[in-house]
C-alpha atoms as a PDB file:
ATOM      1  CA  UNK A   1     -29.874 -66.354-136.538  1.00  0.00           C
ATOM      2  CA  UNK A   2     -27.665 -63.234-137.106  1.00  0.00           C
ATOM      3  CA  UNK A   3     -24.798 -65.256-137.725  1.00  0.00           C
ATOM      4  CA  UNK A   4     -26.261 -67.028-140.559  1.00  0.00           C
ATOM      5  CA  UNK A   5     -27.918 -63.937-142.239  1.00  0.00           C
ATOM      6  CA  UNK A   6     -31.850 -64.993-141.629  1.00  0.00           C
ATOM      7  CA  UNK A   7     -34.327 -62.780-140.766  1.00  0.00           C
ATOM      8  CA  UNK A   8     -37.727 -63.291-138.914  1.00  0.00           C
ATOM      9  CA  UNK A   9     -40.470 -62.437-140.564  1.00  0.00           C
ATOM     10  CA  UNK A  10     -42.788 -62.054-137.431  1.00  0.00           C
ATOM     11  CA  UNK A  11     -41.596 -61.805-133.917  1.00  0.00           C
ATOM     12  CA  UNK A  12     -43.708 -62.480-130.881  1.00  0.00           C
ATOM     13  CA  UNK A  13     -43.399 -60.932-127.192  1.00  0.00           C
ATOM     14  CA  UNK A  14     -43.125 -63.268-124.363  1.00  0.00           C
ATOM     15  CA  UNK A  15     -45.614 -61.217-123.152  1.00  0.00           C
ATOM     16  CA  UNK A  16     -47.955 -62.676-125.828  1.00  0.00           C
ATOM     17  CA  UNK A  17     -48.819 -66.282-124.512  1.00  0.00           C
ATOM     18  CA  UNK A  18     -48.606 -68.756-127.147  1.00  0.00           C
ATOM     19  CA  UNK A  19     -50.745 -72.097-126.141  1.00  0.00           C
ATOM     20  CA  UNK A  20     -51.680 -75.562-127.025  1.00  0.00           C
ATOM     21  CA  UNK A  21     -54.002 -74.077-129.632  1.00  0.00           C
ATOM     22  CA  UNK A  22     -51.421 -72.208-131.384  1.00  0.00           C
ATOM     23  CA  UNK A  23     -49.098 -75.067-131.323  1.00  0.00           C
ATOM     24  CA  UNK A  24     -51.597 -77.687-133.184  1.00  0.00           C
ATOM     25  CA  UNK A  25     -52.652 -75.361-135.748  1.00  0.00           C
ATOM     26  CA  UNK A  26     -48.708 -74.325-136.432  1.00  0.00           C
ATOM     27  CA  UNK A  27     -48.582 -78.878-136.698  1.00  0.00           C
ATOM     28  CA  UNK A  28     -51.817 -79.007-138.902  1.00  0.00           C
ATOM     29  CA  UNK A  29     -49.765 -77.069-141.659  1.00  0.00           C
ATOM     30  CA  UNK A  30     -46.177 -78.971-141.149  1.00  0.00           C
ATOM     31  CA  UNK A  31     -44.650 -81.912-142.428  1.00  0.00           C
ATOM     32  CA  UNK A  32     -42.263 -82.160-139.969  1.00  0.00           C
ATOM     33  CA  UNK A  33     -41.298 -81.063-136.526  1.00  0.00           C
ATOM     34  CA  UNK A  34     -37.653 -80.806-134.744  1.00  0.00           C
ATOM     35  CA  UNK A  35     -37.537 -80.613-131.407  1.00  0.00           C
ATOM     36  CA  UNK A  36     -34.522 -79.614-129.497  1.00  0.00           C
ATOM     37  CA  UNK A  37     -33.972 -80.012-125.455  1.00  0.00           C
ATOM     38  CA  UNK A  38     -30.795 -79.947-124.975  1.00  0.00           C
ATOM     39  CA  UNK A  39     -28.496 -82.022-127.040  1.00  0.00           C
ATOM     40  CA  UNK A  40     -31.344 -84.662-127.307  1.00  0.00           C
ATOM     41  CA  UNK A  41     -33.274 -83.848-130.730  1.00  0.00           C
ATOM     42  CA  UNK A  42     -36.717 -85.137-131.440  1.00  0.00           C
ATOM     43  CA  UNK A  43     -38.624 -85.413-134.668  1.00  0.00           C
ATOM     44  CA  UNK A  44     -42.036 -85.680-135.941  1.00  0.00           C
ATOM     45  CA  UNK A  45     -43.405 -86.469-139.184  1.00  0.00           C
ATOM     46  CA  UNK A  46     -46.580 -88.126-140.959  1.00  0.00           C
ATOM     47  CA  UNK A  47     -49.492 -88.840-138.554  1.00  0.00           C
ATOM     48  CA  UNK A  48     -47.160 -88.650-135.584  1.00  0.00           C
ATOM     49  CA  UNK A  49     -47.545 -84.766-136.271  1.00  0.00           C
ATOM     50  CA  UNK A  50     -50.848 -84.984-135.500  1.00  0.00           C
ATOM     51  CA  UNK A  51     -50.331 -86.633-132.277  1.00  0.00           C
ATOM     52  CA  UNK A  52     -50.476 -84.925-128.462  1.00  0.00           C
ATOM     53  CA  UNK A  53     -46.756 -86.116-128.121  1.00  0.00           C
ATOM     54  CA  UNK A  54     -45.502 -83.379-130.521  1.00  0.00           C
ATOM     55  CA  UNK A  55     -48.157 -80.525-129.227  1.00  0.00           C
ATOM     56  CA  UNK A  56     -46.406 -81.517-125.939  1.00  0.00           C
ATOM     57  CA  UNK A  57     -42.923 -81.604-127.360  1.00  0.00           C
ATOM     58  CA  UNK A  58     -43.511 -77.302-128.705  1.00  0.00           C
ATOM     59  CA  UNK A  59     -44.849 -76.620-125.062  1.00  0.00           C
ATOM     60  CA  UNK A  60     -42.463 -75.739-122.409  1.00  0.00           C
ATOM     61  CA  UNK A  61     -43.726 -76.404-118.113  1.00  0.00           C
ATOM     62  CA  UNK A  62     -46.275 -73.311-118.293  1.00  0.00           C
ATOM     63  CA  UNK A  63     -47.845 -74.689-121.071  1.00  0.00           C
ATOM     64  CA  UNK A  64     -46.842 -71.668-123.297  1.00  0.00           C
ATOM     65  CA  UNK A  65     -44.746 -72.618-126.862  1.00  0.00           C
ATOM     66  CA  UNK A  66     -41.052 -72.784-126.278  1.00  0.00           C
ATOM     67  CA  UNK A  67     -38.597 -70.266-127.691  1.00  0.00           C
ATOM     68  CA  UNK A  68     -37.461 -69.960-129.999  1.00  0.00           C
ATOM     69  CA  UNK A  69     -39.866 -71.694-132.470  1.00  0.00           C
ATOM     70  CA  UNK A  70     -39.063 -71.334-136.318  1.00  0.00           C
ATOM     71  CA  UNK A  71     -41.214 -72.481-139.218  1.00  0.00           C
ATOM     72  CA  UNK A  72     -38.693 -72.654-142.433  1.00  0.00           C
ATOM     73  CA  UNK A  73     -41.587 -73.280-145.260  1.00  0.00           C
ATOM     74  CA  UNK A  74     -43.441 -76.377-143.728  1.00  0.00           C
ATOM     75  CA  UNK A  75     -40.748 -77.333-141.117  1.00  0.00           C
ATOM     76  CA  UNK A  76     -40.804 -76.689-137.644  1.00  0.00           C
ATOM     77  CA  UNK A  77     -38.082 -75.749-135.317  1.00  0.00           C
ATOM     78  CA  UNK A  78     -38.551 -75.412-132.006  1.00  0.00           C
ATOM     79  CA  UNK A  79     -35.841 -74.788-129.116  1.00  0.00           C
ATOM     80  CA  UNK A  80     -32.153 -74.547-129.792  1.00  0.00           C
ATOM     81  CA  UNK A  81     -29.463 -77.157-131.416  1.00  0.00           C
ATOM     82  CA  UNK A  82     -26.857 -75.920-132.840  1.00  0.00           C
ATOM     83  CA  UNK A  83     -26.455 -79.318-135.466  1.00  0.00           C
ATOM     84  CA  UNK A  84     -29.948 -78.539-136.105  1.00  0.00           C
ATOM     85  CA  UNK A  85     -29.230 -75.293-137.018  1.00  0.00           C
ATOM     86  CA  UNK A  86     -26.518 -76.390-139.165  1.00  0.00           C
ATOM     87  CA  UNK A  87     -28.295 -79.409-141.072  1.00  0.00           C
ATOM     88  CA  UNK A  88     -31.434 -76.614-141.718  1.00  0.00           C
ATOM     89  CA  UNK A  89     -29.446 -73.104-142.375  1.00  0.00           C
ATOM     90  CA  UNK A  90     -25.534 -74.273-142.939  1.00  0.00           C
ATOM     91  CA  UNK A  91     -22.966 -72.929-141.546  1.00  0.00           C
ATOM     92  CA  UNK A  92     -22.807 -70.157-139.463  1.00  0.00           C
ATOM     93  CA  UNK A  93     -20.504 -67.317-140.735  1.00  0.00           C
END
């Protein structure tokens, strides 16, 4: 995030647990979700937002939301791409 000059406007500890609850209520006010794991990219729009698939898809194996998650206006981002990065922010510097 440096590298393209953004700034988070709230930042979480890990040692705050973030949970299914957080992650359908961060959905109920998207319109669209990336997912990244790995170089395999995911994403969710419409009533597929709504669906467990995509609460799964923000969760990582202890049930707590993966890092990092970004919400750019009514867009989710969660894990790291960099072409999703790109296609979202631009270029970095």
């Amino acid at each position: 995030m440096d590298a393209r000059g953004l700034e988070a406007q709230e930042k979480v500890p890990a040692s705050r647990k973030l949970g299914r609850d957080v992650a359908e209520s961060m959905l109920a006010e998207s319109t669209a979700l990336h997912v990244a794991k790995g170089k395999k990219l995911t994403t969710f729009k419409g009533d597929a937002l709504q669906s467990s698939e995509a609460a799964d898809a923000m969760l990582g194996p202890t049930g707590n939301l993966r890092a990092p998650t970004l919400r750019v206006g009514k867009t989710l981002l969660v894990g790291f791409n960099e072409e999703l990065f790109t296609k979202v922010f631009g270029p970095a510097d």
